[in-house]
Structures are given as structure tokens and as C-alpha cells.
C-alpha atoms as a PDB file:
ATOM      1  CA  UNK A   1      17.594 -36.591  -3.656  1.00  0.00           C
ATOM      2  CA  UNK A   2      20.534 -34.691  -2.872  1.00  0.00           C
ATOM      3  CA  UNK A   3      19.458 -32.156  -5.585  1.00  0.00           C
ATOM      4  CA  UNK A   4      16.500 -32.011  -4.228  1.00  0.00           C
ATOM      5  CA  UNK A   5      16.979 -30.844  -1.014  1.00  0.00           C
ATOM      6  CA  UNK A   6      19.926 -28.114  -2.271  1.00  0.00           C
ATOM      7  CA  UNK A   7      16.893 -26.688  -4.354  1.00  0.00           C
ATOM      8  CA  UNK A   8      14.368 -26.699  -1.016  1.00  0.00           C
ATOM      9  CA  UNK A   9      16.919 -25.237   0.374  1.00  0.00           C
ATOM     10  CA  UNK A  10      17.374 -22.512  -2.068  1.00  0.00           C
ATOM     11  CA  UNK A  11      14.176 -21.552  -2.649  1.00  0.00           C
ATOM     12  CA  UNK A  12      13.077 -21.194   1.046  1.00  0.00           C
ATOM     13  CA  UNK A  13      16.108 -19.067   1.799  1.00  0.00           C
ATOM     14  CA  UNK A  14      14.958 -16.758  -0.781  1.00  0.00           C
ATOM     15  CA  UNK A  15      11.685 -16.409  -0.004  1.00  0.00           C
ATOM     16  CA  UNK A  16      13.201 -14.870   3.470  1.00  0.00           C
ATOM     17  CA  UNK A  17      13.261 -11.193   4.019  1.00  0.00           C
ATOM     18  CA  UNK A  18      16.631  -9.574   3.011  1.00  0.00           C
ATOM     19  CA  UNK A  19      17.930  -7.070   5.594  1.00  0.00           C
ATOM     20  CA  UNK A  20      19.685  -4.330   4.383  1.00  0.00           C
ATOM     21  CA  UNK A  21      21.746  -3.252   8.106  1.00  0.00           C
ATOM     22  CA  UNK A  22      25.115  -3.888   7.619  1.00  0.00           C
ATOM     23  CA  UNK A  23      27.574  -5.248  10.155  1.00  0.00           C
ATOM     24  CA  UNK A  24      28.706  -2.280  11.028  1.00  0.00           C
ATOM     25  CA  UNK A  25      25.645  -0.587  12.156  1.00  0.00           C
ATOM     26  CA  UNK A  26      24.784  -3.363  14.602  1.00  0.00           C
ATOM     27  CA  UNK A  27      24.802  -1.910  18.047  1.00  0.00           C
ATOM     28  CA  UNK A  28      26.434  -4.118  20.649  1.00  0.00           C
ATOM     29  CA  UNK A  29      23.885  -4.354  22.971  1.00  0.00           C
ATOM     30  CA  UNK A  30      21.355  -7.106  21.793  1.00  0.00           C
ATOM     31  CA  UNK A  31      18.202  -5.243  23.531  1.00  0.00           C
ATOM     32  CA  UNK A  32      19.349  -1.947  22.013  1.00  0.00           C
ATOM     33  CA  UNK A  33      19.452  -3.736  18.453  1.00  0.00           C
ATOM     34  CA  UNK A  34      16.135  -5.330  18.491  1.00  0.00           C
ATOM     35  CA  UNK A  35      14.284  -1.927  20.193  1.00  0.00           C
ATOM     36  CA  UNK A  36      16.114  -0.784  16.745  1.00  0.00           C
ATOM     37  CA  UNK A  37      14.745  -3.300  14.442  1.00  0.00           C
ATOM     38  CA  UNK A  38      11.308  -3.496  16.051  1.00  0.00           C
ATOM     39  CA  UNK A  39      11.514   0.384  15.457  1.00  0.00           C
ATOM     40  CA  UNK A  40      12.748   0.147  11.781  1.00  0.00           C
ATOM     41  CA  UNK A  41      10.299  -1.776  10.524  1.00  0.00           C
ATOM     42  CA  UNK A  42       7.633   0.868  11.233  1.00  0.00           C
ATOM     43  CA  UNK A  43      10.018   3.895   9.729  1.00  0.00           C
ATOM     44  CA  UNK A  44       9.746   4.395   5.718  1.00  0.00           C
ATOM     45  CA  UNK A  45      12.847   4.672   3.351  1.00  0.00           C
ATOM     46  CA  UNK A  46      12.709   8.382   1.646  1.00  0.00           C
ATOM     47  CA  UNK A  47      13.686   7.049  -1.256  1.00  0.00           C
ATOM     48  CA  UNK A  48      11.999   3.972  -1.849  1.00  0.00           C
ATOM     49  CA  UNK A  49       8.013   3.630  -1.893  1.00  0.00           C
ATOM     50  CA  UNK A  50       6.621   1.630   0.733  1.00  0.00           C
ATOM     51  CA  UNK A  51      10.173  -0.281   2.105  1.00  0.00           C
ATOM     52  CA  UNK A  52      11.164  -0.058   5.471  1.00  0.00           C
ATOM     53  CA  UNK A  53      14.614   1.340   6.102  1.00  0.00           C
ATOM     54  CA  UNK A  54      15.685  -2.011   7.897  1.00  0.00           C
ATOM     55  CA  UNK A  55      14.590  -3.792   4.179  1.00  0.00           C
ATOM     56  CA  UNK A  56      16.119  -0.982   1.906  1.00  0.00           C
ATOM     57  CA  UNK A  57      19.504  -0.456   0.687  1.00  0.00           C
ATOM     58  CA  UNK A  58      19.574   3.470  -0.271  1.00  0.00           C
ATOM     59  CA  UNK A  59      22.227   5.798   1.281  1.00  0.00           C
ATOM     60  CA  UNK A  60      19.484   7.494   3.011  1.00  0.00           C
ATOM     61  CA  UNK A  61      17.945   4.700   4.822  1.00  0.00           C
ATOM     62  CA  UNK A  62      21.550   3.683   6.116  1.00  0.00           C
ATOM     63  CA  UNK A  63      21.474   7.101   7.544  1.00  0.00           C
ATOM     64  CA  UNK A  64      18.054   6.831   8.911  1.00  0.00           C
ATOM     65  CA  UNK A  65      19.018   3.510  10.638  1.00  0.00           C
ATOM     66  CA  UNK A  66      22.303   5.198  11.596  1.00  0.00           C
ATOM     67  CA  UNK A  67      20.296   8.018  13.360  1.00  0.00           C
ATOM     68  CA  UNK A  68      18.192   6.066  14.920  1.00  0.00           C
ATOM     69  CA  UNK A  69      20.577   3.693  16.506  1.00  0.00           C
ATOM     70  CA  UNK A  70      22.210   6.996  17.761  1.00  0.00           C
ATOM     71  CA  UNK A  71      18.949   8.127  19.608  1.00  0.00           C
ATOM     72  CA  UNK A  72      18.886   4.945  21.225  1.00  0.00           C
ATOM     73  CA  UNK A  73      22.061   4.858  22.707  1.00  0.00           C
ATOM     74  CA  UNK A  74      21.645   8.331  24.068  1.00  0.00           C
ATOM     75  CA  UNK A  75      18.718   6.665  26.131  1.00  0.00           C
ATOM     76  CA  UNK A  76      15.580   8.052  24.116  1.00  0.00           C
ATOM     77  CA  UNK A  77      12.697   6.102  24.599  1.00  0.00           C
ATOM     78  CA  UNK A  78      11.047   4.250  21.479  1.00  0.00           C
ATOM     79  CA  UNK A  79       8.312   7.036  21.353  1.00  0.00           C
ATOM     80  CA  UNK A  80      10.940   9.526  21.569  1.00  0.00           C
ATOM     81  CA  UNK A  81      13.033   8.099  18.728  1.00  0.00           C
ATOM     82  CA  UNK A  82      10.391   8.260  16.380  1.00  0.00           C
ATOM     83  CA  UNK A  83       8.927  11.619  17.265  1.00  0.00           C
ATOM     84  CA  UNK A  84      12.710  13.079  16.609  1.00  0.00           C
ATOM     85  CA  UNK A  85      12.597  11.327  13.177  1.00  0.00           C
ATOM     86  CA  UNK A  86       8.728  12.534  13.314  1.00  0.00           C
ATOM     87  CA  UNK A  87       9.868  16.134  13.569  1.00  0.00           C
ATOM     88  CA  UNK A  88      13.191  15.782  11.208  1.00  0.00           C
ATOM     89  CA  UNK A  89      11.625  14.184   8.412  1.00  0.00           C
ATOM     90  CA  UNK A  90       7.674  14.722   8.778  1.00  0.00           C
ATOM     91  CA  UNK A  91       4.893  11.983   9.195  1.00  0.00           C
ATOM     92  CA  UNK A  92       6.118  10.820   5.258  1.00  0.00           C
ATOM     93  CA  UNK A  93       8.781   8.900   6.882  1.00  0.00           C
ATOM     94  CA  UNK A  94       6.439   7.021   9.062  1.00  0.00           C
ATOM     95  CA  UNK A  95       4.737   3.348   7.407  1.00  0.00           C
ATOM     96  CA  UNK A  96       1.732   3.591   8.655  1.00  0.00           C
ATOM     97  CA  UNK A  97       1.153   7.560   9.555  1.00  0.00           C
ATOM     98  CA  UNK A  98      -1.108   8.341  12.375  1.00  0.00           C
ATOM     99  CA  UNK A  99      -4.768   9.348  12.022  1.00  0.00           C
ATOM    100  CA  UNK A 100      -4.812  12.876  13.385  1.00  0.00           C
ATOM    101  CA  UNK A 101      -4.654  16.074  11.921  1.00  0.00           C
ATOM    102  CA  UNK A 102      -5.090  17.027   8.444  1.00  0.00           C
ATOM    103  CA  UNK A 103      -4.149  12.902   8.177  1.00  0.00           C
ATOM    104  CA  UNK A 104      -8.137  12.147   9.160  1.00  0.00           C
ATOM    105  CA  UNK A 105      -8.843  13.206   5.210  1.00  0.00           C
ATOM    106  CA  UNK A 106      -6.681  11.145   4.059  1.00  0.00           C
ATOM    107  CA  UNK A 107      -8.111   8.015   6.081  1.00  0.00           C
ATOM    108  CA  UNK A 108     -11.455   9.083   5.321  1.00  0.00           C
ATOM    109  CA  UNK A 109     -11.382   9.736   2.111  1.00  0.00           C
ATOM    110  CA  UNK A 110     -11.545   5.939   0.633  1.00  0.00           C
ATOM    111  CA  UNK A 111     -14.945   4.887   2.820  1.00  0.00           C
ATOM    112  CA  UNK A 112     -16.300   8.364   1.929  1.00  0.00           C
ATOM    113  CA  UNK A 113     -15.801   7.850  -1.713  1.00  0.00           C
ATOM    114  CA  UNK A 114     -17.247   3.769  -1.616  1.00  0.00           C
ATOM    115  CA  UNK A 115     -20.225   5.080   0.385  1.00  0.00           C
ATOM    116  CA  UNK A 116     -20.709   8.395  -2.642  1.00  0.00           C
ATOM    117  CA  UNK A 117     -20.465   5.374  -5.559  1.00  0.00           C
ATOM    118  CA  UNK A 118     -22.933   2.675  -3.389  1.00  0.00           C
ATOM    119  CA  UNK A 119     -25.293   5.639  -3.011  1.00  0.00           C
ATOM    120  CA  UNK A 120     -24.702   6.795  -6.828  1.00  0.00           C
ATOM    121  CA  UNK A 121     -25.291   3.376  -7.845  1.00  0.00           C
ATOM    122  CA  UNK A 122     -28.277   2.470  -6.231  1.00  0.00           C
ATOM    123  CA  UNK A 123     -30.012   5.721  -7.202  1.00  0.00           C
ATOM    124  CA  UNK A 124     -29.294   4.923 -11.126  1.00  0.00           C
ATOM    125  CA  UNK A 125     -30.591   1.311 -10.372  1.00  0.00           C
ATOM    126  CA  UNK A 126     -33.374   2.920  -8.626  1.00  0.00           C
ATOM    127  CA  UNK A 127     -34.571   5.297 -11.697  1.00  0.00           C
ATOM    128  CA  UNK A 128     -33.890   2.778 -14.413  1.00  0.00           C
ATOM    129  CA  UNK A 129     -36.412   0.367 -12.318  1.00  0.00           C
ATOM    130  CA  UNK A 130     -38.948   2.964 -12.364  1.00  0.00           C
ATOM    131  CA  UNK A 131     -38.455   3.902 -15.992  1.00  0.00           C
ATOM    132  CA  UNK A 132     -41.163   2.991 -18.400  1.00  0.00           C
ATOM    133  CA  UNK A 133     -40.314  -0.722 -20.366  1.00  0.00           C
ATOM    134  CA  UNK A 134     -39.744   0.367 -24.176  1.00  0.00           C
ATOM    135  CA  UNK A 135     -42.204  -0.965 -26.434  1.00  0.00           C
ATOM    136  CA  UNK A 136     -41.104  -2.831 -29.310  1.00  0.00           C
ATOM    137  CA  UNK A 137     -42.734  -1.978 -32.622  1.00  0.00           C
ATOM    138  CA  UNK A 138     -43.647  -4.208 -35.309  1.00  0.00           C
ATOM    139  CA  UNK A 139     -42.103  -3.471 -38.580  1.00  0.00           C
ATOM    140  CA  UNK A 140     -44.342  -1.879 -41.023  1.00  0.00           C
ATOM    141  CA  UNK A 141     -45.024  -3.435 -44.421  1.00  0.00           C
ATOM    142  CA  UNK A 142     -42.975  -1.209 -46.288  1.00  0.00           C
ATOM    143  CA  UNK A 143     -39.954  -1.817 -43.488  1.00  0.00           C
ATOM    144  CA  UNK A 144     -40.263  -5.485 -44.274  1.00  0.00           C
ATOM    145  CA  UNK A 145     -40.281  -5.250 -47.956  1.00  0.00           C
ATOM    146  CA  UNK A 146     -36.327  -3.275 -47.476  1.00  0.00           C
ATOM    147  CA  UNK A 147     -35.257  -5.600 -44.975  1.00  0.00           C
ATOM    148  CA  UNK A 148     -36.516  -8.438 -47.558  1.00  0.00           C
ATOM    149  CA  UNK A 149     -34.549  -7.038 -50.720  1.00  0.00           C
ATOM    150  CA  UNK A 150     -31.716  -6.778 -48.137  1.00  0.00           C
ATOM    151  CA  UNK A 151     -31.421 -10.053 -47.283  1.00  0.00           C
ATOM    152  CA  UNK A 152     -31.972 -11.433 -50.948  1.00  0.00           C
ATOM    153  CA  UNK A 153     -28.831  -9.176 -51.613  1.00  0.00           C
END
């Protein structure tokens, strides 16, 4: 039983998120730390695809978590933390980029393309309905005979 539990144990504690901020990037101030994390979440490691900087363990994400914390302290507000990451490293190094801009494409571009293939696809179904039924011939009697000496073969 004792096994048991140690392996419940085990498994649930690695199906938790690992946090890559290290003990020495924790700001003192416990509201400071979790505007920081809340913020993190949202902010995109450079180096890594799709991992938050509070989840990744690359150089550059420490620094991105550094700078962050930095803004913070000097009294920025959350929006204007990410705008001077925003401006620093481009809309890239946001998760989930905002729909403005040149961005609207982007967004766009996936229902566009569904509603192109729904519209190809119902136009082929649409001419293949209307197309005459192909009439099947009988074999003639000297077709027969060769298909005959075929089989007997």
C-alpha cells in the first residue's frame, strides 16, 4: 500500500507544471511576484516555440523574466511592462499576439481558407450530381469469347 501511494504521489507531482524562475529572480514583494507570473505566462520564450518564459529554461527567457521583474519594480503598470517588451522584442514575443494590424491576415486567414475549400467542395459535389450517369455496356460477342479463353488460361 505503501508503494502505492509513493507512486500516486510521483506521478501527480509530475504531471505539475515545472517552473523554470529560479530563486534568485523571485522579487520580495509577493504582489510584485505574482503581477510577474500572471504577466509571464502570456510572454513567449525567443528561443523555444510556443513556451512561456516562466515554463522555459533558455538563457534568454531568464533574461526576459529578469527584465520584466525590473519594469515592475520601477512601478510600470502591467500594460506598460508588456508594451516595453512589445516594442524591444516585437509582437513575436507575445503568446497570443493581438489582432490588429497587418496581424488581422494572419487571424483571418484560417476561416478564409475553410470557407474557399467548403465552397470548392460543394461546387465539385454540385457538378458531379448534375453529370450524366455512365452507361454500362454489354460486352460484345467477340469481347466475351477473349475474356472466355482468358479465364480458361
Amino acid at each position: 500500500m505503501k508503494h502505492l501511494m509513493l507512486m500516486a504521489a510521483l506521478i501527480t507531482s509530475l504531471s505539475l507544471p515545472a517552473w523554470a524562475v529560479e530563486p534568485d529572480e523571485v522579487l520580495d514583494d509577493p504582489a510584485l511576484e505574482a503581477r510577474a507570473r500572471i504577466l509571464s505566462k502570456d510572454l513567449r520564450c525567443l528561443v523555444c516555440r510556443n513556451e512561456s518564459i516562466d515554463e522555459s529554461n533558455a538563457e534568454l527567457a531568464r533574461d526576459l523574466r529578469l527584465v520584466l521583474r525590473e519594469r515592475l519594480v520601477a512601478g510600470d503598470s502591467d500594460t506598460e511592462a508588456m508594451e516595453y517588451l512589445v516594442n524591444r522584442y516585437g509582437e513575436y514575443v507575445l503568446l497570443r499576439p493581438t489582432v490588429s494590424g497587418a496581424n488581422w491576415m494572419l487571424w483571418a486567414a484560417g476561416p478564409i481558407m475553410l470557407l474557399i475549400a467548403l465552397g470548392i467542395g460543394g461546387s465539385f459535389i454540385r457538378s458531379r450530381s448534375k453529370a450524366p450517369a455512365k452507361s454500362e455496356e454489354a460486352l460484345s460477342e467477340d469481347e466475351k469469347a477473349r475474356l472466355k479463353a482468358i479465364l480458361d488460361e
